[in-house]
C-alpha atoms as a PDB file:
ATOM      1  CA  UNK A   1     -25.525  18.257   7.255  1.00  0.00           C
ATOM      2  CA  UNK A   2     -27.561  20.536   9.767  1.00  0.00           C
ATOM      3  CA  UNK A   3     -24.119  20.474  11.936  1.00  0.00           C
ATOM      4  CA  UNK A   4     -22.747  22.233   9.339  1.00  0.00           C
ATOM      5  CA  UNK A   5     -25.552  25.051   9.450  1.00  0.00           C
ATOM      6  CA  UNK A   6     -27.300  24.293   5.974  1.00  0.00           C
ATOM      7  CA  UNK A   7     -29.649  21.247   5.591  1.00  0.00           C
ATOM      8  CA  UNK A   8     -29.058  18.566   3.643  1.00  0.00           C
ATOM      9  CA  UNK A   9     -29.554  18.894   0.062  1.00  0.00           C
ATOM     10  CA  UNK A  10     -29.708  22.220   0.003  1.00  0.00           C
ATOM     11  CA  UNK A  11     -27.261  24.481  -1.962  1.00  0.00           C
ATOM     12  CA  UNK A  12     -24.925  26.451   0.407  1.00  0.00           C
ATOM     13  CA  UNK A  13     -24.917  30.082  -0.814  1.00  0.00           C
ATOM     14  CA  UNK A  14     -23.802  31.461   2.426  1.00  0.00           C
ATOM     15  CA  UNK A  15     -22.289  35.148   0.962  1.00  0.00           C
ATOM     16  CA  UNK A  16     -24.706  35.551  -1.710  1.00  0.00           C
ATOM     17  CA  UNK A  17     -24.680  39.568  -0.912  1.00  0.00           C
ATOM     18  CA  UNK A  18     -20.905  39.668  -1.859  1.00  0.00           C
ATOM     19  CA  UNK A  19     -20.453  40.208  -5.517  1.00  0.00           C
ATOM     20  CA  UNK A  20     -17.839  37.122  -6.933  1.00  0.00           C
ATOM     21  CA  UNK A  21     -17.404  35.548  -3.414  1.00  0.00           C
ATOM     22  CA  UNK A  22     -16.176  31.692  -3.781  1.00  0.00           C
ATOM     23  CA  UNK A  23     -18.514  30.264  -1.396  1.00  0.00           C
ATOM     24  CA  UNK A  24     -21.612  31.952  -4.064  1.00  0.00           C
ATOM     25  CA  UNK A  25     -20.527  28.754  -6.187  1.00  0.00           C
ATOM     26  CA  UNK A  26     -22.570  25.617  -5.553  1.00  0.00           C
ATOM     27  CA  UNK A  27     -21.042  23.595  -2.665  1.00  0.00           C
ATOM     28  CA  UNK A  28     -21.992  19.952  -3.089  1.00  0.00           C
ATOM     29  CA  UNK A  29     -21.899  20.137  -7.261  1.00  0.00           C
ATOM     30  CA  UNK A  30     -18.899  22.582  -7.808  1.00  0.00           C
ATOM     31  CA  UNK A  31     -16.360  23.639  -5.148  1.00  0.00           C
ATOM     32  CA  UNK A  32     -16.299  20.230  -2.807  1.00  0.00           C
ATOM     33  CA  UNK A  33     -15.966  17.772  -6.089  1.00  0.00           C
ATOM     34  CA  UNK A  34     -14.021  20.062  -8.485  1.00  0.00           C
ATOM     35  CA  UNK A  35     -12.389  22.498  -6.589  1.00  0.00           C
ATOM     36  CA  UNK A  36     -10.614  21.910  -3.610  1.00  0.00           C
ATOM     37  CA  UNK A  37     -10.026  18.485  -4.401  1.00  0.00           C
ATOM     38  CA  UNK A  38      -7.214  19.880  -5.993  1.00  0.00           C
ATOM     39  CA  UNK A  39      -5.864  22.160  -3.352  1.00  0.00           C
ATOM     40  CA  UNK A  40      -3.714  20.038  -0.663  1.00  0.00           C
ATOM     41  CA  UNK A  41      -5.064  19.175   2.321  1.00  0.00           C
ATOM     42  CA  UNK A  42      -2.942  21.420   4.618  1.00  0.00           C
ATOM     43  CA  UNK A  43      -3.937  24.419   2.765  1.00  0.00           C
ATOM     44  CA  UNK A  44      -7.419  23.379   3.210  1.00  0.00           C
ATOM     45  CA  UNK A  45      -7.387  23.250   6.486  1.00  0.00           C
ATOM     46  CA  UNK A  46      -6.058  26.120   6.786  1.00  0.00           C
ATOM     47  CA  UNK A  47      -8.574  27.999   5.324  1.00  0.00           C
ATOM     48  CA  UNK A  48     -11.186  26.838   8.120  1.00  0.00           C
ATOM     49  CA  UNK A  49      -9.217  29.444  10.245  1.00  0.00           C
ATOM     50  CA  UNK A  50     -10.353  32.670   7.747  1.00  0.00           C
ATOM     51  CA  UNK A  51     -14.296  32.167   8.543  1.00  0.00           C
ATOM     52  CA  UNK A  52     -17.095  30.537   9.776  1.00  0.00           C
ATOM     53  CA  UNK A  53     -18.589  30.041   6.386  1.00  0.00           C
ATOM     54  CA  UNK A  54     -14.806  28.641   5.321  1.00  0.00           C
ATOM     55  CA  UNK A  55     -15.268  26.093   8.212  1.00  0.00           C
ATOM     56  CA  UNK A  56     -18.403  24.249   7.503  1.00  0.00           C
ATOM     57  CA  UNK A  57     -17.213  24.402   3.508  1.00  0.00           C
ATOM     58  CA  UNK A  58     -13.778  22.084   4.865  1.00  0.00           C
ATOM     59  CA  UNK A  59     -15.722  20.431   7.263  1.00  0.00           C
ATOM     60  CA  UNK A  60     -18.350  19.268   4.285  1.00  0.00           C
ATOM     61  CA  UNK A  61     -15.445  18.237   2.339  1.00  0.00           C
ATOM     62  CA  UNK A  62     -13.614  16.655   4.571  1.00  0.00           C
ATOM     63  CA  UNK A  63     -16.412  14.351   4.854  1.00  0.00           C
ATOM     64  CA  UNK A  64     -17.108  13.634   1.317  1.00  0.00           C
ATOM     65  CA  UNK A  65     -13.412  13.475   0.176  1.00  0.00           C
ATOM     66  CA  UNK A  66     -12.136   9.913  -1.177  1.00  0.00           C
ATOM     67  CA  UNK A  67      -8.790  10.101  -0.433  1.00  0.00           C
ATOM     68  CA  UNK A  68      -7.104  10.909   2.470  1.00  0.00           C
ATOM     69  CA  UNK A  69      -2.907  10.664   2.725  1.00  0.00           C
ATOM     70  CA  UNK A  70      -1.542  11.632   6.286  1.00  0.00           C
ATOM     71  CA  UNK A  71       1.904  12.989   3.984  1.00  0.00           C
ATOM     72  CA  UNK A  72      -0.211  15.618   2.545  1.00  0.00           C
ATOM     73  CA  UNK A  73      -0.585  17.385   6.027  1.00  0.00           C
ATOM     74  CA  UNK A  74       2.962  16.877   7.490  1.00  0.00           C
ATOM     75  CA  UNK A  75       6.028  15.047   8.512  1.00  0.00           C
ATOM     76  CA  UNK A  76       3.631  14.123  11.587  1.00  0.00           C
ATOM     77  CA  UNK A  77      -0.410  14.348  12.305  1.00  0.00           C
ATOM     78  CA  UNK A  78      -1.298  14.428  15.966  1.00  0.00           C
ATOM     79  CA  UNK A  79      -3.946  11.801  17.108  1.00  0.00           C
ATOM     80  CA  UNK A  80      -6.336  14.579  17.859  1.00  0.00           C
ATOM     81  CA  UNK A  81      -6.382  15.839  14.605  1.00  0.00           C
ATOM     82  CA  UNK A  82      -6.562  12.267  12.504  1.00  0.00           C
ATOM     83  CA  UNK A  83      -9.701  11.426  14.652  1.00  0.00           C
ATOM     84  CA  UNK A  84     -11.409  15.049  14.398  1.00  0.00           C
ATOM     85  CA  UNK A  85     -10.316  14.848   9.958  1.00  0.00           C
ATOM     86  CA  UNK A  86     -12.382  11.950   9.221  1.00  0.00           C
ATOM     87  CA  UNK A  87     -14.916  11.569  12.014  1.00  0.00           C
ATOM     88  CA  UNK A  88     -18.100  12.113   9.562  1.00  0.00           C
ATOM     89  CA  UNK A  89     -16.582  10.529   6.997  1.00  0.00           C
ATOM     90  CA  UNK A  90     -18.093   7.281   5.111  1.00  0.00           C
ATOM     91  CA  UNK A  91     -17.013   7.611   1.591  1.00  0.00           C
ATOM     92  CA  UNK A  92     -12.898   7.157   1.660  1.00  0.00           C
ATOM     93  CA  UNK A  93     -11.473   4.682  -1.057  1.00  0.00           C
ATOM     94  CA  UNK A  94      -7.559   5.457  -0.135  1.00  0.00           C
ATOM     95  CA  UNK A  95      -6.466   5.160   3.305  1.00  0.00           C
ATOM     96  CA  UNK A  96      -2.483   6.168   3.681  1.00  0.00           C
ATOM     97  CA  UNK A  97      -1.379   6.708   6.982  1.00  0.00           C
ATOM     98  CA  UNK A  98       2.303   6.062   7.138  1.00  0.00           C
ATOM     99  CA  UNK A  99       2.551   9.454   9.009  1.00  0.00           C
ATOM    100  CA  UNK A 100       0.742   8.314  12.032  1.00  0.00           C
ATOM    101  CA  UNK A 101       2.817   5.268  12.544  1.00  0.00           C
ATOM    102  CA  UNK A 102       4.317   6.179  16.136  1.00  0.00           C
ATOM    103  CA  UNK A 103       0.669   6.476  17.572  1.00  0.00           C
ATOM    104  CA  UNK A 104      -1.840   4.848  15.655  1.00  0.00           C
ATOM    105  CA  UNK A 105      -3.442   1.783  17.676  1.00  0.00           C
ATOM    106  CA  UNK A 106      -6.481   0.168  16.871  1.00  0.00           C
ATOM    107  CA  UNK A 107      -8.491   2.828  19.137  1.00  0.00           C
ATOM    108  CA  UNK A 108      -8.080   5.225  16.383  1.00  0.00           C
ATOM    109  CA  UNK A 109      -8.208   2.898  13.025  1.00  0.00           C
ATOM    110  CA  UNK A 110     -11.054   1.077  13.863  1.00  0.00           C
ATOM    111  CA  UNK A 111     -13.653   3.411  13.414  1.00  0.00           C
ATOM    112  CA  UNK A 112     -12.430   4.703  10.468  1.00  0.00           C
ATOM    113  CA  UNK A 113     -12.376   1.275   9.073  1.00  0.00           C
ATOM    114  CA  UNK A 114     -15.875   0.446  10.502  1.00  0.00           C
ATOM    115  CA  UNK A 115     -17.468   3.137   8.949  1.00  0.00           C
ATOM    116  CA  UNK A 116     -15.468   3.121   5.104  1.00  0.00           C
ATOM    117  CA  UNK A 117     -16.778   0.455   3.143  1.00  0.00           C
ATOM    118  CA  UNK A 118     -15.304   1.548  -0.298  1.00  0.00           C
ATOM    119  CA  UNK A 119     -11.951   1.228   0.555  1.00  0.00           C
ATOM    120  CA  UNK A 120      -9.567  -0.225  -1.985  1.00  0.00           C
ATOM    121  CA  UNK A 121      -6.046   0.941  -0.905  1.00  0.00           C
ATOM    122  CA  UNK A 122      -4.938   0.967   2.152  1.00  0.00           C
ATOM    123  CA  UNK A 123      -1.410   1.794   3.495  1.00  0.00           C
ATOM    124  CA  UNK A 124      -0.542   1.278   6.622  1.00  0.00           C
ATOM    125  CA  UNK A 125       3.684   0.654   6.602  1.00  0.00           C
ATOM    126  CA  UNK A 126       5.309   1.060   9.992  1.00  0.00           C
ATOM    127  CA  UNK A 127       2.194   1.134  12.220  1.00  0.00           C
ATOM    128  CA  UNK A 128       3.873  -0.833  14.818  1.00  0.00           C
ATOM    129  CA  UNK A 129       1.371  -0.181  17.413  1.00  0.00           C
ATOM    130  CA  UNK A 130      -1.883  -1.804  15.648  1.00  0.00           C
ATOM    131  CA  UNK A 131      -2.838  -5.406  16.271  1.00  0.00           C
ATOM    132  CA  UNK A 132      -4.013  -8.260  14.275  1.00  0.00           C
ATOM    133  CA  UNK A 133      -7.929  -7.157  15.259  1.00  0.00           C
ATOM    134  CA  UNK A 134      -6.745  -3.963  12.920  1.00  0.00           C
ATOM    135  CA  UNK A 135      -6.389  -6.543   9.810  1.00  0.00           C
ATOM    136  CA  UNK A 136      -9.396  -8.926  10.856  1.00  0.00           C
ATOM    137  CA  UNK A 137     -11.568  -5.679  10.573  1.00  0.00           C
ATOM    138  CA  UNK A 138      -9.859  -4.466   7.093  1.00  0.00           C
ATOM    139  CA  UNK A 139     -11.178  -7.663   5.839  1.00  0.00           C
ATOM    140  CA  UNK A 140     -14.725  -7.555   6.974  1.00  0.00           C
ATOM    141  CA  UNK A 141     -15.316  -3.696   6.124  1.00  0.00           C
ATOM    142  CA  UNK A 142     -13.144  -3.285   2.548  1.00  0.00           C
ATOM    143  CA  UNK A 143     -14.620  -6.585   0.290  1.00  0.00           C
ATOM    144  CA  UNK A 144     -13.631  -4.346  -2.501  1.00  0.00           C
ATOM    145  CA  UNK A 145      -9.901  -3.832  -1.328  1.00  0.00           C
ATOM    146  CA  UNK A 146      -7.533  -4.041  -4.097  1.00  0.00           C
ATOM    147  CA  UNK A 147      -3.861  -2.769  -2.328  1.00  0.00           C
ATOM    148  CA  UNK A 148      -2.642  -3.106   0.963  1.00  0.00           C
ATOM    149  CA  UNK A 149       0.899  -2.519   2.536  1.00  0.00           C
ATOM    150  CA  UNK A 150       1.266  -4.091   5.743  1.00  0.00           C
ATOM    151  CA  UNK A 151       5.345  -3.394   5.651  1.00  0.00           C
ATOM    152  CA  UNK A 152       6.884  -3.724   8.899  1.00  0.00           C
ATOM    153  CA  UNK A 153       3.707  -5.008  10.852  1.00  0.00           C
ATOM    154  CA  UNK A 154       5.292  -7.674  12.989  1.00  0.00           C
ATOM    155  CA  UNK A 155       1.740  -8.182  14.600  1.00  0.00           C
ATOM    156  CA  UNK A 156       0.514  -9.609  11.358  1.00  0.00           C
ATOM    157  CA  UNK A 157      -0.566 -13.217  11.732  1.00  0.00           C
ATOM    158  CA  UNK A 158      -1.350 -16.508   9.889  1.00  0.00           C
ATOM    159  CA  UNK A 159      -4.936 -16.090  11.692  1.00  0.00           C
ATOM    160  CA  UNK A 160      -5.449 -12.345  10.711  1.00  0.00           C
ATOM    161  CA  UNK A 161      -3.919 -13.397   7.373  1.00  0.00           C
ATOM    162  CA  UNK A 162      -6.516 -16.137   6.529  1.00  0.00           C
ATOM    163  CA  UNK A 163      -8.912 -13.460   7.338  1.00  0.00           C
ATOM    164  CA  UNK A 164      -7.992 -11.163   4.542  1.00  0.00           C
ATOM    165  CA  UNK A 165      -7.964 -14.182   2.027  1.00  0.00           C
ATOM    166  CA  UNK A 166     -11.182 -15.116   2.848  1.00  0.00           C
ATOM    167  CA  UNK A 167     -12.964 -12.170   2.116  1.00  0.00           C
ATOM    168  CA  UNK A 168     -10.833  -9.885   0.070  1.00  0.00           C
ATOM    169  CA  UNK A 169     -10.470 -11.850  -2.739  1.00  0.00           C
ATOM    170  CA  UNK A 170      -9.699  -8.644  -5.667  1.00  0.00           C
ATOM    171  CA  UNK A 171      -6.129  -7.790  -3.514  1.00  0.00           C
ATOM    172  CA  UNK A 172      -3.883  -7.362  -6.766  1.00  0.00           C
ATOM    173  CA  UNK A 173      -1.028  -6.021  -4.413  1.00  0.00           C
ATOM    174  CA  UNK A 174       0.078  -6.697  -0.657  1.00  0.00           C
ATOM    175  CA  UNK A 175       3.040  -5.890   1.128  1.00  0.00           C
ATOM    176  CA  UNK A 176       4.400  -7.630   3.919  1.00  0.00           C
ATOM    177  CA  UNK A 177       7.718  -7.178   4.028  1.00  0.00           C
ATOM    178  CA  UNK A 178       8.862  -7.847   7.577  1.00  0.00           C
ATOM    179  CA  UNK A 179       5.961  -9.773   8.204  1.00  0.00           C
ATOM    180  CA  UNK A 180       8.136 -12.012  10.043  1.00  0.00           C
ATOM    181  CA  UNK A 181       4.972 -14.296  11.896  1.00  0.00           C
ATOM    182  CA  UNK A 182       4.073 -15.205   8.718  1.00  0.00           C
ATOM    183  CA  UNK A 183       5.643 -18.892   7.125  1.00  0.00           C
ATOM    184  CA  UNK A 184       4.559 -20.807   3.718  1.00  0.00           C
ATOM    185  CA  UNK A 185       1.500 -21.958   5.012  1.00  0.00           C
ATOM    186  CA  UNK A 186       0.064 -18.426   5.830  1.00  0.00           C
ATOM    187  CA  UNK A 187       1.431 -17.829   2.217  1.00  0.00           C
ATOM    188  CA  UNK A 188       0.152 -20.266   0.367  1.00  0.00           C
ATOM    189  CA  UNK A 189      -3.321 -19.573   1.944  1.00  0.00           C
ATOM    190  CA  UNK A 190      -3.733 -16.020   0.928  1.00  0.00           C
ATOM    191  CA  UNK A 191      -2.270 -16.704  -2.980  1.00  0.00           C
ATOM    192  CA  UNK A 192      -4.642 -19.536  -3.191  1.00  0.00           C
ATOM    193  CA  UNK A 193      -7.815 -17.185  -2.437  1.00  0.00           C
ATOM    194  CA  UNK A 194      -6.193 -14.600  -4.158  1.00  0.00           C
ATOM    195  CA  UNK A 195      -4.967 -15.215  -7.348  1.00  0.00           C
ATOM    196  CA  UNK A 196      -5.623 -11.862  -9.040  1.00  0.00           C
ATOM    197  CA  UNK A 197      -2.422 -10.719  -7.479  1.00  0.00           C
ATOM    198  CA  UNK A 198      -0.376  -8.450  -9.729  1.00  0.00           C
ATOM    199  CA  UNK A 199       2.175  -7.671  -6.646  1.00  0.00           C
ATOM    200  CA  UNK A 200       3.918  -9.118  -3.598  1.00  0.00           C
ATOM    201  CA  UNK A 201       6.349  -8.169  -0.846  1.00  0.00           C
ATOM    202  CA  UNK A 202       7.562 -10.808   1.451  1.00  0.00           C
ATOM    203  CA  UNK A 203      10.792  -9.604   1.828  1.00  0.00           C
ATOM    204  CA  UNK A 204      13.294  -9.935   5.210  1.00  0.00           C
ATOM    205  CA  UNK A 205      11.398 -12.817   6.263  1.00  0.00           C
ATOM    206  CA  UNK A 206      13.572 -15.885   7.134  1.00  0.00           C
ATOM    207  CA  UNK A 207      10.760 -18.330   7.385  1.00  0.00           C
ATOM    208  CA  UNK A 208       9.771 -17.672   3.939  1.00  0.00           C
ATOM    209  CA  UNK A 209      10.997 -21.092   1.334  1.00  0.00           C
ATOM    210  CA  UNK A 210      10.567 -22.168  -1.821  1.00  0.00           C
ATOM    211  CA  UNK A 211       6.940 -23.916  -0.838  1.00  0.00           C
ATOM    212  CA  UNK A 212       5.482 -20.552  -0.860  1.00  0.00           C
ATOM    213  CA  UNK A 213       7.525 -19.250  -4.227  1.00  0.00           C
ATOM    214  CA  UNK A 214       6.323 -22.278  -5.948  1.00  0.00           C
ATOM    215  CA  UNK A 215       2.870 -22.027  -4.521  1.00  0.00           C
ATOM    216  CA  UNK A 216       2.791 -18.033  -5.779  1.00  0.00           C
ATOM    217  CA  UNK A 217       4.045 -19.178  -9.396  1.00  0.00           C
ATOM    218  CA  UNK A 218       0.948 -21.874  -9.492  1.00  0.00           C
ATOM    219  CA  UNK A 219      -1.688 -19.831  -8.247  1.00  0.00           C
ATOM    220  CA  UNK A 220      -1.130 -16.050  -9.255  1.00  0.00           C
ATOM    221  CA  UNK A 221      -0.819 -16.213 -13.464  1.00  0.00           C
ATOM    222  CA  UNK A 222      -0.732 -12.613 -13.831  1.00  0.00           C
ATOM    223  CA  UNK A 223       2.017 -12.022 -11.275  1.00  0.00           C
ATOM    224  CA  UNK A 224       4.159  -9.196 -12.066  1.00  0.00           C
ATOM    225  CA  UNK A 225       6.322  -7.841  -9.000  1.00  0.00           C
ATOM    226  CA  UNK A 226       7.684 -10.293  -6.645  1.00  0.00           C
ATOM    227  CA  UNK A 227       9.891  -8.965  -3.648  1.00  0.00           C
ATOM    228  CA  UNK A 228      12.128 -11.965  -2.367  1.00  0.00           C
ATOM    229  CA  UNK A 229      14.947  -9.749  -0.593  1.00  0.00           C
ATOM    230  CA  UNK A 230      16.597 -11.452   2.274  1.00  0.00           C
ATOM    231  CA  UNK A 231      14.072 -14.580   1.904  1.00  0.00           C
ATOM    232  CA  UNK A 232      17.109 -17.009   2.904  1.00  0.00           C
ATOM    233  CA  UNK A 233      15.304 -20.426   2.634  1.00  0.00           C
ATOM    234  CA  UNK A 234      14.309 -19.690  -1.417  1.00  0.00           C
ATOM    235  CA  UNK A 235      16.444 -21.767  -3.877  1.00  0.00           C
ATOM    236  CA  UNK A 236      16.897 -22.080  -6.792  1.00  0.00           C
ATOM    237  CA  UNK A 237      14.074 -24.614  -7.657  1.00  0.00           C
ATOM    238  CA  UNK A 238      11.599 -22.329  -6.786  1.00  0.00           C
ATOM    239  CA  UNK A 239      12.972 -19.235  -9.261  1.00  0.00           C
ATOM    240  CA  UNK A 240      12.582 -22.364 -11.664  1.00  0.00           C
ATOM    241  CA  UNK A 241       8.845 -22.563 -11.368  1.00  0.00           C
ATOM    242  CA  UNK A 242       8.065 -18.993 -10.837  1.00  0.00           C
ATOM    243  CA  UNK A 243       9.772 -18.823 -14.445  1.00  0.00           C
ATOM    244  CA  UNK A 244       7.503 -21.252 -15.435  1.00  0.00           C
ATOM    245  CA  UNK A 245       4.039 -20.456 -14.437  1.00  0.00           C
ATOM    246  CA  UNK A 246       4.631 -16.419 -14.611  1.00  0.00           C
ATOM    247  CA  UNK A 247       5.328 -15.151 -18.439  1.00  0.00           C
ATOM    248  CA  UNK A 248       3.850 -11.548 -17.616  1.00  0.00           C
ATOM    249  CA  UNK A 249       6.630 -11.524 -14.540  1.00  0.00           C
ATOM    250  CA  UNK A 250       8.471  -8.164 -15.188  1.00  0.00           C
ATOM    251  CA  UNK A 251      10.694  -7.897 -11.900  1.00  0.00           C
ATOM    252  CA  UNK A 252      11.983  -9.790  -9.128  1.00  0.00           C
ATOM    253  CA  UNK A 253      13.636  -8.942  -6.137  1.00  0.00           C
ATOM    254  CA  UNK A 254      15.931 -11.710  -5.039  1.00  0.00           C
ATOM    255  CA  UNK A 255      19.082  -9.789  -3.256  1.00  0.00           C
ATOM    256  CA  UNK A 256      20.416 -11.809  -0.206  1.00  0.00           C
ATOM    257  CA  UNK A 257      19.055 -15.025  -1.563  1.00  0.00           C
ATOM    258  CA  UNK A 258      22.112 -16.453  -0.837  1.00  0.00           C
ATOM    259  CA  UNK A 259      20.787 -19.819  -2.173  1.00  0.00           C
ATOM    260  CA  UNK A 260      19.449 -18.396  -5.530  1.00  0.00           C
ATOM    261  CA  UNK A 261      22.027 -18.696  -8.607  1.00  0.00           C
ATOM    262  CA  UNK A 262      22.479 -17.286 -11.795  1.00  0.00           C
ATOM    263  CA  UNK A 263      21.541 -20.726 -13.067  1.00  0.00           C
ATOM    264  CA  UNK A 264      18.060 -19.810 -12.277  1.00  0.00           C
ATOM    265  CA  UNK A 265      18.057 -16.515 -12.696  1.00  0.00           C
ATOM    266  CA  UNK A 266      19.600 -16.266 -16.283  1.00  0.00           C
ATOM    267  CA  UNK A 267      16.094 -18.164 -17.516  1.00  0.00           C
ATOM    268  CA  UNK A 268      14.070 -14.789 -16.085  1.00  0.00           C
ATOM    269  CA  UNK A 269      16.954 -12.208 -17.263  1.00  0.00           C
ATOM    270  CA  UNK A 270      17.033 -13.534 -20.909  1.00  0.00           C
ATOM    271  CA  UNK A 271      13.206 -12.870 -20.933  1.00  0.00           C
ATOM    272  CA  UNK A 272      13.888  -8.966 -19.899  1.00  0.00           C
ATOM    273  CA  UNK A 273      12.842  -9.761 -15.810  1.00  0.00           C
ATOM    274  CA  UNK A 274      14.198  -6.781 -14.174  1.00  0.00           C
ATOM    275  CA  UNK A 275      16.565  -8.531 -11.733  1.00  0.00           C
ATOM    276  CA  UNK A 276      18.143  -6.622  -8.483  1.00  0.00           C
ATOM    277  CA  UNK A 277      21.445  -8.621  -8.627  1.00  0.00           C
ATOM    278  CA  UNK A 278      24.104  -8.267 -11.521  1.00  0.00           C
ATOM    279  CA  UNK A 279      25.293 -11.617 -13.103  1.00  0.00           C
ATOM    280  CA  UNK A 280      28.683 -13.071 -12.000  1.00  0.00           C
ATOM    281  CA  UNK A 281      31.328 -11.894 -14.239  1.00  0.00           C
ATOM    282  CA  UNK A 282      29.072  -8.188 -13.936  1.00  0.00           C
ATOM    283  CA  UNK A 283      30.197  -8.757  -9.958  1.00  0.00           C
ATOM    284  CA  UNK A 284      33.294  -9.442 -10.504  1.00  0.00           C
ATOM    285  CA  UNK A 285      34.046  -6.813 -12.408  1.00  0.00           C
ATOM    286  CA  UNK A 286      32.636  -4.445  -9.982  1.00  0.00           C
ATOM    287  CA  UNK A 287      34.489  -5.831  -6.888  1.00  0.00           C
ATOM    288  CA  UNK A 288      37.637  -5.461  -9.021  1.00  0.00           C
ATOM    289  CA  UNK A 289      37.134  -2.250 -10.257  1.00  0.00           C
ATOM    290  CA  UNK A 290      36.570  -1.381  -6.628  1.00  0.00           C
ATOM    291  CA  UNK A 291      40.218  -2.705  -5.644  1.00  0.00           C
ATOM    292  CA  UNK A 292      42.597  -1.712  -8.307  1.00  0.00           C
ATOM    293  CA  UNK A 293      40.546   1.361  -9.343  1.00  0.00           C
ATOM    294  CA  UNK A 294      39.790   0.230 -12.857  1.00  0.00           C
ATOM    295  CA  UNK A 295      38.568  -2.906 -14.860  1.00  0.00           C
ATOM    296  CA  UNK A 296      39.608  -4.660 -18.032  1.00  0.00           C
ATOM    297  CA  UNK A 297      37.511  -4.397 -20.938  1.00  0.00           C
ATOM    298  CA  UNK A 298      35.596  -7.739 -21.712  1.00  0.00           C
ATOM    299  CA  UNK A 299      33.003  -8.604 -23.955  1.00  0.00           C
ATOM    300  CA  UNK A 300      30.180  -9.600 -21.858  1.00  0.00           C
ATOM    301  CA  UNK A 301      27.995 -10.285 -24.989  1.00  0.00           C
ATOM    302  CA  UNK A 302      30.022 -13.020 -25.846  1.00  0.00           C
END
């Protein structure tokens, strides 16, 4: 902490001659861990620009803070700035950095990763411009990870995939919609090491079938989000075995499952599932009230 002008484990009183200053309050033991952890992060930075004293106070909690969301800043964060925020930092357990998507590569990421071994959400949906080294390190730095959105990541692989199975067994929700490199094998892997999963995405990916439903319903008990959406090979056999092996199954995403019936379905909506698509007379009724501008009253508890 000498960078920051005081030595380590010493208290910062930096304006102890100014009667009720802030910065008189213990750094490390009151203002980093119970103050400005609830002040947003763009009004803390902005604060470095009022003193020196105000500078090293951000800069020692920017390095000790345990979350860090790129949103909380701005509608963008240049590259400069995400490298220079969390530089000395070693302690982060959320990563979200949706914001950086039209930049981020695996220059910038890495390090972070490297150096953050308490991670247990990360969020990276959009980053386009990573590659599958960016998920092969995620799995051998965060053993502990317990979220991760990989949404839109076309550069996810079955390799990079097994990866994360292997050694990040406590995921209890991924996201890979879009994912589209991935097929049931890839899938099947990662349920089967991780069975604690409480959440999955795989939606708008074609090569997605009812092996990798099925092997989802056997392996993941506690299942209770499942995103199917535009997952054209899944029939209706499958949403017969997720039914099956998943009683604590609370919604399911099956829209553009062109394949998947109400036969199915009406097992999972008669248990309370929260379904995405209406049953067939509730359709109907729609389209018609959309054409003729009303719709006959029928009893659709009968």
């Amino acid at each position: 902490m000498e960078r920051l002008g005081v030595a380590a484990g010493q208290q910062r009183h930096p304006a102890a001659g100014v009667r009720g200053c802030l910065l008189d309050l213990p750094w490390e033991d009151i203002l980093v861990p119970h103050i400005l952890c609830h002040l947003p992060l763009q009004q803390l930075l902005s604060l470095q620009r009022v003193s020196k004293a105000f500078q090293s106070l951000i800069q020692l909690y920017l390095a000790n803070m345990r979350c860090f969301d790129s949103s909380q800043i701005g509608p963008v964060i240049p590259r400069a700035a995400f490298v220079n925020l969390l530089k000395d930092n070693e302690v982060l357990q959320q990563l979200a950095l949706q914001n950086c998507s039209d930049w981020l590569t695996d220059r910038e990421l890495l390090p972070v990763i490297g150096q953050n071994h308490h991670l247990h959400q990360i969020q990276l949906k959009g980053c386009a411009q990573l590659s599958r080294h960016a998920l092969v390190a995620i799995s051998l730095s965060c053993p502990n990870l317990r979220l991760l959105s990989l949404a839109h990541c076309e550069w996810v692989d079955s390799l990079s995939l097994r990866s994360l199975a292997d050694h990040c067994k406590a995921l209890e929700a991924v996201d890979l919609t879009a994912c589209r490199q991935l097929k049931d094998e890839a899938i099947c892997y990662l349920v089967q090491k991780c069975s604690r999963l409480k959440s999955l995405s795989l939606a708008v990916n074609a090569n997605v079938g009812d092996v990798a439903v099925e092997e989802i319903a056997k392996c993941c008990p506690e299942l209770e989000h499942l995103d199917l959406t535009g997952c054209l090979r899944v029939k209706n056999d499958s949403i017969r075995v997720l039914a099956e092996y998943c009683p604590k199954l609370r919604s399911l995403k099956v829209k553009h499952c062109h394949n998947v019936a109400e036969s199915s379905l009406s097992i999972l909506r008669s248990r309370g599932v929260e379904l995405d698509v209406e049953p067939p007379l509730q359709r109907a009724l729609v389209l018609l009230q959309d054409v003729v501008g009303f719709a006959p009253f029928i009893n659709l508890q009968i």
